[in-house]
C-alpha atoms as a PDB file:
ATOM      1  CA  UNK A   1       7.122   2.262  18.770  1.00  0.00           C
ATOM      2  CA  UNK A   2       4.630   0.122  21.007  1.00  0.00           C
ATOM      3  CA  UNK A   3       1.180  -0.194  19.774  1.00  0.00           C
ATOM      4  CA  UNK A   4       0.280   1.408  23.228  1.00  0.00           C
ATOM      5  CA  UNK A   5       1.761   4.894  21.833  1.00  0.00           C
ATOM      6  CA  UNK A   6       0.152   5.233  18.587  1.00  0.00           C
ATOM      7  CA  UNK A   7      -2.671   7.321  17.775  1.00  0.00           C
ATOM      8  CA  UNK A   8      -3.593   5.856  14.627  1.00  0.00           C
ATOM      9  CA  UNK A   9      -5.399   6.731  11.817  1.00  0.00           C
ATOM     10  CA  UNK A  10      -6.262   3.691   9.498  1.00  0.00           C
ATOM     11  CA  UNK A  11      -8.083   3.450   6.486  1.00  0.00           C
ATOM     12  CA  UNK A  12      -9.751   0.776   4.575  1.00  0.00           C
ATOM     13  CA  UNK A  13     -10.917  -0.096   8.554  1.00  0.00           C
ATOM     14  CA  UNK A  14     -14.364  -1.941   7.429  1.00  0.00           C
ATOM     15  CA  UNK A  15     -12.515  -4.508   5.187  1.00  0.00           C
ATOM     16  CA  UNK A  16     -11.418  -7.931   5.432  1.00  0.00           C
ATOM     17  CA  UNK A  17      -8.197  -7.207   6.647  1.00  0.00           C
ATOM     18  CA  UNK A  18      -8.693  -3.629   7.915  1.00  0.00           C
ATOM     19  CA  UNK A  19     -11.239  -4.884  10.813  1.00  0.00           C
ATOM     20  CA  UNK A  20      -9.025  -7.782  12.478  1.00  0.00           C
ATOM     21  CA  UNK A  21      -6.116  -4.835  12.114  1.00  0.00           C
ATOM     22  CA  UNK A  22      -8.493  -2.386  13.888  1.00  0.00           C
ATOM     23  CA  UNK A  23      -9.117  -5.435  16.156  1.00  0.00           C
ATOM     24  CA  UNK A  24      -5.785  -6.471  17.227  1.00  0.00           C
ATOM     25  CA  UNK A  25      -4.261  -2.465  17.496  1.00  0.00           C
ATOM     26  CA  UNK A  26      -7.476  -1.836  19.710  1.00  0.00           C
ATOM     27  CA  UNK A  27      -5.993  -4.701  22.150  1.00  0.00           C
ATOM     28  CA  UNK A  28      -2.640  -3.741  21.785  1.00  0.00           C
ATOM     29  CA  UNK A  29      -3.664  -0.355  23.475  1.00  0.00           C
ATOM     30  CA  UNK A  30      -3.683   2.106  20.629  1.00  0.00           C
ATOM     31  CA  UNK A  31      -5.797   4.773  19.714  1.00  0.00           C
ATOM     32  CA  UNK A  32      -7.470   4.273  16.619  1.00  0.00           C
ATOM     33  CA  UNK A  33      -9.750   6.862  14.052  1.00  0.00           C
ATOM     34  CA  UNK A  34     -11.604   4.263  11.728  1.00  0.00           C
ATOM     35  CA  UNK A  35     -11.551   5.635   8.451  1.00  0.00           C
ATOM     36  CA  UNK A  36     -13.473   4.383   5.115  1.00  0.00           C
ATOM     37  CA  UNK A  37     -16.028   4.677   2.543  1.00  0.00           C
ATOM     38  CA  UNK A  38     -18.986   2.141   4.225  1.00  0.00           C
ATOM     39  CA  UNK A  39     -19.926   4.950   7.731  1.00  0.00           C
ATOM     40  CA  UNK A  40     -22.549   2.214   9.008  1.00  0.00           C
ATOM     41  CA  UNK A  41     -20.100  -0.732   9.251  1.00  0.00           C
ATOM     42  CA  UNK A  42     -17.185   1.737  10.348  1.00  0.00           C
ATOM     43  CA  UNK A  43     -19.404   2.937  13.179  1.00  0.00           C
ATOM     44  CA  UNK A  44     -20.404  -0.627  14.643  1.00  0.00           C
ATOM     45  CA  UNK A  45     -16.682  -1.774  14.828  1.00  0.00           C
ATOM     46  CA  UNK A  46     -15.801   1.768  16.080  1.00  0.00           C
ATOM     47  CA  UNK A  47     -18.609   1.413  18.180  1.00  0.00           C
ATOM     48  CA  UNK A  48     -17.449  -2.740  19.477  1.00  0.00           C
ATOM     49  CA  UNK A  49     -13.767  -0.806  20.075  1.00  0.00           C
ATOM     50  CA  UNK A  50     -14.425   2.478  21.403  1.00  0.00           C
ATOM     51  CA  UNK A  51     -12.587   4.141  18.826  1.00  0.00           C
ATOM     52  CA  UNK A  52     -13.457   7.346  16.710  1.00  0.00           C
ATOM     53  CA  UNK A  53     -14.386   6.759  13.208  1.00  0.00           C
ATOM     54  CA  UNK A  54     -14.515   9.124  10.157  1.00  0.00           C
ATOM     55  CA  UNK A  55     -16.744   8.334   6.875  1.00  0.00           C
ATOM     56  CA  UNK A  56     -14.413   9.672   3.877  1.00  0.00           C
ATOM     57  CA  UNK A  57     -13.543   8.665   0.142  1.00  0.00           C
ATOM     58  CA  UNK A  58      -9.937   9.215  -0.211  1.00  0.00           C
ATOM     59  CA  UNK A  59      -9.582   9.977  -3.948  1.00  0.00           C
ATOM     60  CA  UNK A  60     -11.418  12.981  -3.355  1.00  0.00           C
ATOM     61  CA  UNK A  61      -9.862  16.267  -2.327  1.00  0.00           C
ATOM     62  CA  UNK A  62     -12.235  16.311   0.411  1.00  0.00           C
ATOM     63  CA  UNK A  63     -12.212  13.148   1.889  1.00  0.00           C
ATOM     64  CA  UNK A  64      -8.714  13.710   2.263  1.00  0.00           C
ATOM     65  CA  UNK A  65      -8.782  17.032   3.786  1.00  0.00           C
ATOM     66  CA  UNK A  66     -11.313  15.430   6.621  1.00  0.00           C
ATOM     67  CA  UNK A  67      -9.003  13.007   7.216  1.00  0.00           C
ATOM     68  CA  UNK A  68      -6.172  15.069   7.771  1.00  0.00           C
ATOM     69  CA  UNK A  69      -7.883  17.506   9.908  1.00  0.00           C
ATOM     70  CA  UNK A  70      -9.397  14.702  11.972  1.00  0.00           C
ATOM     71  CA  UNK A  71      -6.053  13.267  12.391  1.00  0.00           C
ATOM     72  CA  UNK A  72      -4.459  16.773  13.974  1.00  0.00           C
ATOM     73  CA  UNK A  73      -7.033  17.125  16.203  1.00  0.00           C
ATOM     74  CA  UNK A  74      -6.204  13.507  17.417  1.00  0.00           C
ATOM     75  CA  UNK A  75      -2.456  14.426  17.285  1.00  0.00           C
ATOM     76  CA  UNK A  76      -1.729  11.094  15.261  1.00  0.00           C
ATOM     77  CA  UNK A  77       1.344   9.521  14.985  1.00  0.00           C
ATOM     78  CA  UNK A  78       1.163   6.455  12.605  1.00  0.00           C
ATOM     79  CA  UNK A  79      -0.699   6.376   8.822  1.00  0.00           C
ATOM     80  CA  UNK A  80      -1.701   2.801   8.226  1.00  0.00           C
ATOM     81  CA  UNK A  81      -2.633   3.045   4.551  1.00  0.00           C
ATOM     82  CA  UNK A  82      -4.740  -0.356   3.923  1.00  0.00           C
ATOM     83  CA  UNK A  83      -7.851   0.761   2.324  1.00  0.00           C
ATOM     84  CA  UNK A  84      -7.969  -0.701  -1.925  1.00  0.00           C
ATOM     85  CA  UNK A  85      -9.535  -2.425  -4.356  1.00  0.00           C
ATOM     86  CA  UNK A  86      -9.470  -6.069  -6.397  1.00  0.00           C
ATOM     87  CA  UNK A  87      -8.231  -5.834 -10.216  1.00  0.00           C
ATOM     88  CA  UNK A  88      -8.092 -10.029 -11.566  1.00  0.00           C
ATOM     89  CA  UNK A  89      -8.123 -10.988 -15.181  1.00  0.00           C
ATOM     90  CA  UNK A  90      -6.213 -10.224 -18.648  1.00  0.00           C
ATOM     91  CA  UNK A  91      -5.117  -7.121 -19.373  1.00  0.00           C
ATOM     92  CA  UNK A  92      -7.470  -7.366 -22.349  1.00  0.00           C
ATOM     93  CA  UNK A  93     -10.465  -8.020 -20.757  1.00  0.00           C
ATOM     94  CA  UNK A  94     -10.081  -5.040 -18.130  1.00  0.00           C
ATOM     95  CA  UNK A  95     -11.885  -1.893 -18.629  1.00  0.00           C
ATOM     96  CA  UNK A  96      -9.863   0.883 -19.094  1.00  0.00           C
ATOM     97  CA  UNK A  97     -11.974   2.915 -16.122  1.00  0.00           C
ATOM     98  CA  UNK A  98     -11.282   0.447 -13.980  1.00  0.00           C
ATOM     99  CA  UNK A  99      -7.549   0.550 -14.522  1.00  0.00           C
ATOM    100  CA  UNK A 100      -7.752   4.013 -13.531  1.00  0.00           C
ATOM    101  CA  UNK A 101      -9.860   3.178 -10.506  1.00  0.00           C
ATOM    102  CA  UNK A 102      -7.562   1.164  -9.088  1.00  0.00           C
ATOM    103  CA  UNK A 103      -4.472   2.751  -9.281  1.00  0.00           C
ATOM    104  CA  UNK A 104      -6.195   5.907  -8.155  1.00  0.00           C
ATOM    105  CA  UNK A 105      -7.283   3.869  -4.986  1.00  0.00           C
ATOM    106  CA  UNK A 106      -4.308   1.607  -4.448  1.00  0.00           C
ATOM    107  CA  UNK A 107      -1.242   4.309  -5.331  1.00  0.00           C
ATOM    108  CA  UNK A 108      -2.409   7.681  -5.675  1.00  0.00           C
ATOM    109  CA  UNK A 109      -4.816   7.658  -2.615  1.00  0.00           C
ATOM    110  CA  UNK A 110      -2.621   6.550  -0.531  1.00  0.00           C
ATOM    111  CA  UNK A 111       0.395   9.189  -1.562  1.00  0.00           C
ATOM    112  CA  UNK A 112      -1.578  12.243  -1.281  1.00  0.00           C
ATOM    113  CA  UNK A 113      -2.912  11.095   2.413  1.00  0.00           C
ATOM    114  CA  UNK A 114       0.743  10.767   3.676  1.00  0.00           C
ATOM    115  CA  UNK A 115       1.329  13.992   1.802  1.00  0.00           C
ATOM    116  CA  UNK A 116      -1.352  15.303   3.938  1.00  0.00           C
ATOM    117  CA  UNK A 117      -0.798  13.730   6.967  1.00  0.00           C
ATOM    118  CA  UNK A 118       3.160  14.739   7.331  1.00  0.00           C
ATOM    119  CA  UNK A 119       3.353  17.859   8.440  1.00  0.00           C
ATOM    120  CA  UNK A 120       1.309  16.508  11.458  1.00  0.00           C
ATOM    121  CA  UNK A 121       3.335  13.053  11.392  1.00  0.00           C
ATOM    122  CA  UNK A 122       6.464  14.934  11.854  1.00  0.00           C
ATOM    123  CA  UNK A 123       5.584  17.036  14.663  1.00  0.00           C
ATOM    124  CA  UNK A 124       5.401  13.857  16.757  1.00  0.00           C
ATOM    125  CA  UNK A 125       8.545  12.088  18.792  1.00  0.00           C
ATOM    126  CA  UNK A 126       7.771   9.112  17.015  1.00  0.00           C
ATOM    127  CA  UNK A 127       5.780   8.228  14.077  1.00  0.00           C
ATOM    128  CA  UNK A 128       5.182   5.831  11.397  1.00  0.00           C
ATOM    129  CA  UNK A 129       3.252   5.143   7.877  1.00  0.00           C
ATOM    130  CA  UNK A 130       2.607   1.574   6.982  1.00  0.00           C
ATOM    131  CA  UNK A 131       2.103   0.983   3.703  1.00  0.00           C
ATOM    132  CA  UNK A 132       0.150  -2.344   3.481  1.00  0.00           C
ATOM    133  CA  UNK A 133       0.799  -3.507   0.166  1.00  0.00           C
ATOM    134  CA  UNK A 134       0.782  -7.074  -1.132  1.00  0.00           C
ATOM    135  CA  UNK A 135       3.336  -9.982  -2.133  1.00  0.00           C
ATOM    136  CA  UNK A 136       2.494  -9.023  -5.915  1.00  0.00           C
ATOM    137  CA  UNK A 137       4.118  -5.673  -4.875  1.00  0.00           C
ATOM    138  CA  UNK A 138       7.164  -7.285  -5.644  1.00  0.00           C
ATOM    139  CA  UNK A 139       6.161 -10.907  -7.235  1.00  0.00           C
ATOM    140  CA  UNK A 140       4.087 -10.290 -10.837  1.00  0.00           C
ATOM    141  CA  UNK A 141       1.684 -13.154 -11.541  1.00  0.00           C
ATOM    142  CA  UNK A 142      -0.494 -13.476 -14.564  1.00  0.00           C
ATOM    143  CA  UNK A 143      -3.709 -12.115 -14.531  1.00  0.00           C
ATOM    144  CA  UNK A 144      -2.745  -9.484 -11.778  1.00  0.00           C
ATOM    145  CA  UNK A 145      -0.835  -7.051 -13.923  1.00  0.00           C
ATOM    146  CA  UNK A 146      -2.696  -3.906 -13.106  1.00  0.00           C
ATOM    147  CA  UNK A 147      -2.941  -4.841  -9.293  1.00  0.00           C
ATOM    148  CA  UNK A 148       0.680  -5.310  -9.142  1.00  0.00           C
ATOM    149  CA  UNK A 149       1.263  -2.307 -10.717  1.00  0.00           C
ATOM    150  CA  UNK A 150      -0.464  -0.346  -8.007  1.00  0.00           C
ATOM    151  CA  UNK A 151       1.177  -2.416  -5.430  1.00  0.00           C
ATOM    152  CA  UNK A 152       5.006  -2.604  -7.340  1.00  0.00           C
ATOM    153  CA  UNK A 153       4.415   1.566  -7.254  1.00  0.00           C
ATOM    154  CA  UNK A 154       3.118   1.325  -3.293  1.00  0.00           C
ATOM    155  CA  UNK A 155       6.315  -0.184  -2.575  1.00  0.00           C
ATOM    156  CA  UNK A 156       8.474   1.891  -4.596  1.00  0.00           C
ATOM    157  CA  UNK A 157       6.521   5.165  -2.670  1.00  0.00           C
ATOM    158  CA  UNK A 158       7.320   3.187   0.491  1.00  0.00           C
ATOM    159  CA  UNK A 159      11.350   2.543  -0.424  1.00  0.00           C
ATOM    160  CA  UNK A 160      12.152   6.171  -1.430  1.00  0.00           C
ATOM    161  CA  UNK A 161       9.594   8.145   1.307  1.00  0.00           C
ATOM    162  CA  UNK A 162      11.875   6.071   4.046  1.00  0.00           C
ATOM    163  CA  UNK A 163      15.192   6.715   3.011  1.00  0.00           C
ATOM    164  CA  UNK A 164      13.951  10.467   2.114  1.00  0.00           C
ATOM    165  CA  UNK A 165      12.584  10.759   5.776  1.00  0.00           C
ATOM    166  CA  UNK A 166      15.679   8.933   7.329  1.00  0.00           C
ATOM    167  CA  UNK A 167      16.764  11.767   9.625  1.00  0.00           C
ATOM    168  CA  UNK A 168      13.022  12.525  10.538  1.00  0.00           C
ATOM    169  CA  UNK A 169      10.897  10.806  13.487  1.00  0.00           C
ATOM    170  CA  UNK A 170       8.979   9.716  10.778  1.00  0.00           C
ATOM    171  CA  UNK A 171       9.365   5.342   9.907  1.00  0.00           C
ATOM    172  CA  UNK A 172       7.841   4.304   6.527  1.00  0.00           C
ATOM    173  CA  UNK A 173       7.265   0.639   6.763  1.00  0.00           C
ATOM    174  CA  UNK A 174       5.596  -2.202   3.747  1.00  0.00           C
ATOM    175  CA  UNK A 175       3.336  -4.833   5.067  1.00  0.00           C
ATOM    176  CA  UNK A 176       3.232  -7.389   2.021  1.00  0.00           C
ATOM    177  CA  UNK A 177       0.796 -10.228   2.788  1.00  0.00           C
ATOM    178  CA  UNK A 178      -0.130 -12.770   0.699  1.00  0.00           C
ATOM    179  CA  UNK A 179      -3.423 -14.114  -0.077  1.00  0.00           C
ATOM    180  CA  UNK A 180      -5.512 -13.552   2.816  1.00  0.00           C
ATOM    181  CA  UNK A 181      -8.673 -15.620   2.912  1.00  0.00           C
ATOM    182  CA  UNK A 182     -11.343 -12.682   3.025  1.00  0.00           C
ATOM    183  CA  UNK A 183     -14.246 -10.971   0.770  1.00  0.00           C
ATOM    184  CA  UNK A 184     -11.366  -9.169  -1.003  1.00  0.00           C
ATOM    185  CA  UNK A 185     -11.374 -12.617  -3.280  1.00  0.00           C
ATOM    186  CA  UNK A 186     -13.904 -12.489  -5.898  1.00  0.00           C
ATOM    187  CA  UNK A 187     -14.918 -16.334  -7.225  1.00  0.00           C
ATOM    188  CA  UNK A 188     -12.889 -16.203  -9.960  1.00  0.00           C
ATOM    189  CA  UNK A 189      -9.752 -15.365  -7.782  1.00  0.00           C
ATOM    190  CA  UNK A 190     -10.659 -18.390  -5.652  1.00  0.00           C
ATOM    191  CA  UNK A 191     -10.985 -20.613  -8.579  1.00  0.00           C
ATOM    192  CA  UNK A 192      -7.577 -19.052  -9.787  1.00  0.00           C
ATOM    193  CA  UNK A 193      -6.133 -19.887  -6.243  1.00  0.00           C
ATOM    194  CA  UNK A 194      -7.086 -23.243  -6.100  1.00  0.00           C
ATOM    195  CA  UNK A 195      -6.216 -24.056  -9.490  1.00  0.00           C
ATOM    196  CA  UNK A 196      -2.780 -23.023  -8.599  1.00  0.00           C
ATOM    197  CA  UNK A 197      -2.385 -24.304  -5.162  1.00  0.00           C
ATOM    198  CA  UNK A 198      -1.864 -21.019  -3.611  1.00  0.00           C
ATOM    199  CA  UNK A 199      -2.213 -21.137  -0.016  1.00  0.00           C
ATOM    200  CA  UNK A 200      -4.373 -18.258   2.128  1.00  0.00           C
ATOM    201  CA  UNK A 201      -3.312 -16.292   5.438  1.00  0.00           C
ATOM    202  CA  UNK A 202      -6.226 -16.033   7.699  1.00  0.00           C
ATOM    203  CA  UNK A 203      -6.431 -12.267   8.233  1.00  0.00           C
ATOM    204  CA  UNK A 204      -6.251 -11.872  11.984  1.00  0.00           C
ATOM    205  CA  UNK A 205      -2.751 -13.310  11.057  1.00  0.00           C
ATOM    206  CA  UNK A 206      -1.937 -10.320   8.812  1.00  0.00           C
ATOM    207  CA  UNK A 207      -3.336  -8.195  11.574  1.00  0.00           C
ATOM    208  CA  UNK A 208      -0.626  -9.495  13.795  1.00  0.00           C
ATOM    209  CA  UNK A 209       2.036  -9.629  11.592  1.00  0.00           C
ATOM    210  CA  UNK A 210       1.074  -5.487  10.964  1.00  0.00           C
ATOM    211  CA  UNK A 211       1.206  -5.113  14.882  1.00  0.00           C
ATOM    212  CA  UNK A 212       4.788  -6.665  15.513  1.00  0.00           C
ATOM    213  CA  UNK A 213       5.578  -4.815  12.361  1.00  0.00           C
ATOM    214  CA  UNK A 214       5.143  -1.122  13.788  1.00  0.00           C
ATOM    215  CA  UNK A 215       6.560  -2.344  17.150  1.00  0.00           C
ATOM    216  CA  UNK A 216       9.720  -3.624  14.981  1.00  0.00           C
ATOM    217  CA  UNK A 217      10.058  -0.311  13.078  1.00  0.00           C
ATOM    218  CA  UNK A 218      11.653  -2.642  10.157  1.00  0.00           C
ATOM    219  CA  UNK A 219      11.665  -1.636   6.962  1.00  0.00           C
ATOM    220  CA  UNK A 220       9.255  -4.058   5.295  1.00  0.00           C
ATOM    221  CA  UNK A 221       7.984  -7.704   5.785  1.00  0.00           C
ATOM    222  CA  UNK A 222       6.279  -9.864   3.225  1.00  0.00           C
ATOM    223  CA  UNK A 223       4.337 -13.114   4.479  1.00  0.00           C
ATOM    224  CA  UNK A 224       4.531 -16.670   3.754  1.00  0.00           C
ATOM    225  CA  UNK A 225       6.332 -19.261   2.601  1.00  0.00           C
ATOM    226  CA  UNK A 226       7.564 -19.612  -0.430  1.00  0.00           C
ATOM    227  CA  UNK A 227       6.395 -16.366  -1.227  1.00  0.00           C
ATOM    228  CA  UNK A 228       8.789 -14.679   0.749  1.00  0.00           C
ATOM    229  CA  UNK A 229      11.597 -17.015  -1.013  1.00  0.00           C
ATOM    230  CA  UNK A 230      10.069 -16.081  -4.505  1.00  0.00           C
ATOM    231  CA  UNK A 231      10.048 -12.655  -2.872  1.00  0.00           C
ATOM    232  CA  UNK A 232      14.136 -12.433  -3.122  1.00  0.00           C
ATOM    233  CA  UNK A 233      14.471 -14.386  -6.074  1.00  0.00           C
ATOM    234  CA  UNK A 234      12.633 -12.395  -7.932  1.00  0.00           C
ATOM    235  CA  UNK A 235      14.226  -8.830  -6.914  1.00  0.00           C
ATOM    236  CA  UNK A 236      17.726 -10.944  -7.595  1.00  0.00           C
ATOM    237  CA  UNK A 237      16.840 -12.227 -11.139  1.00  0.00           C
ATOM    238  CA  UNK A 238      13.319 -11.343 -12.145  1.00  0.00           C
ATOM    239  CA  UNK A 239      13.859 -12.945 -15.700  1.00  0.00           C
ATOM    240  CA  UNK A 240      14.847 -16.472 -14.300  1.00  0.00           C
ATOM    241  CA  UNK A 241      11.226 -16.633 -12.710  1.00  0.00           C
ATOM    242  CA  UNK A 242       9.835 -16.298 -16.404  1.00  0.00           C
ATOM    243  CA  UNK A 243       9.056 -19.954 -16.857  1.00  0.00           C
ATOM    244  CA  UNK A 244       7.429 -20.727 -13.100  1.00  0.00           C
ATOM    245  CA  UNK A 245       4.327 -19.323 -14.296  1.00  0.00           C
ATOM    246  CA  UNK A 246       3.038 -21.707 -16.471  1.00  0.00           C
ATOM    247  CA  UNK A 247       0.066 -23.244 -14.029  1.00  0.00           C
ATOM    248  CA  UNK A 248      -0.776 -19.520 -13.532  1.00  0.00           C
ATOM    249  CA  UNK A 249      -1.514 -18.864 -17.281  1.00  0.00           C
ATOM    250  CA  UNK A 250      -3.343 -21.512 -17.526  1.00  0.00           C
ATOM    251  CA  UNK A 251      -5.562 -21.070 -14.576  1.00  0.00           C
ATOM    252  CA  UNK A 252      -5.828 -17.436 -16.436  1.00  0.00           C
ATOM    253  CA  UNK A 253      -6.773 -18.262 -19.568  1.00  0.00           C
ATOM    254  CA  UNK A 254      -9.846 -20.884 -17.960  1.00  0.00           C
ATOM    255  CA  UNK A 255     -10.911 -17.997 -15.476  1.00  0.00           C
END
């Protein structure tokens, strides 16, 4: 599908990575509904595009039910599910509400809008959900155990919703970038990053790499190098990675 023929609805459209998205779709030619939690920064950049926006918490019954009713009306044909939130430290050290936050955001949100949205989705010619996920959706590091767990379930969601929608017009698609250098990072995540010599994506680079991924229709792409190597390894022979982590525990246990 070309950018040009989307009418898309994506959320999380305020963040770090959600705005250069909304950016570089907007100048692709597609239509675009701007959804997320933060209505005065979703109406400037909806404002700076000329796009529609819609205000909405997604892990409520009715944010969701706005968003799928805006999203008929607009007769949408692609789901980019971006919007989440951060989880960093030891497992020990994490509240056990915030646990629940996050894979309520991260997993759960984002399931029950493409529940929503299908019916809709699969009236259309063509359509698509991307699933942007993460790198740690198939690559566990220490000290990101419950945000991989949201992610590792986003991609599983993503795996069996394609191959159950295989003779539909619908494409389910995983963006997995990997760090991207935006507010997403708290200071200890920086600290962490440095500390292990993990290299950032500039997020206008994800953007793009989300845009040639719709107009691909593959399957899934993850970003960088060696991630994308560690990427396979690791779905090969998860085990044999075991002992690589060693700088990453330790950057852990000094965060």
């Amino acid at each position: 599908m070309k950018a040009a023929q989307a009418s898309v609805v994506l959320t999380g459209a305020a963040g770090g990575i959600g705005a250069p998205t909304a950016r570089a779709l907007a100048a692709a030619g597609a239509r675009l509904l701007l959804v997320g939690r933060d209505g005065a920064r979703l109406e400037a950049l909806a404002a700076a595009l000329g796009a529609a926006w819609l205000a909405a918490d997604l892990t409520t019954p009715e944010g969701l039910d706005a968003v799928r009713r805006a999203a008929l009306e607009r007769e949408a044909n692609v789901l980019v599910n971006n919007a989440g939130i951060a989880s960093f430290g030891r497992l020990d050290a994490l509240d056990p509400a915030h646990l629940v936050d996050v894979i309520e955001t991260n997993l759960v949100a984002p399931m029950l809008l493409t529940r929503a949205l299908l019916p809709g989705l699969q009236r259309q010619r063509e359509a698509a959900v991307i699933n942007v996920g993460s790198v740690l959706g198939r690559l566990g590091l220490p000290g990101f155990s419950v945000y991989s767990a949201a992610k590792f379930g986003l991609r599983g969601f993503s795996e069996a919703l394609r191959r159950e929608l295989a003779d539909t017009s619908v494409k389910v698609q995983y963006l997995g970038p990997r760090v991207t250098a935006t507010g997403f990072n708290s200071a200890e995540v920086e600290a962490y990053n440095r500390a292990t010599r993990t290299p950032a994506d500039r997020p206008e680079a994800v953007a793009q790499a989300l845009v040639a991924l719709l107009e691909s229709g593959r399957a899934e792409r993850f970003l960088g190098f060696p991630e994308k190597l560690a990427v396979r390894l690791n779905g090969a022979a998860p085990a044999a990675l075991d002992g690589a982590f060693g700088r990453h525990r330790r950057a852990l246990a000094s965060s």
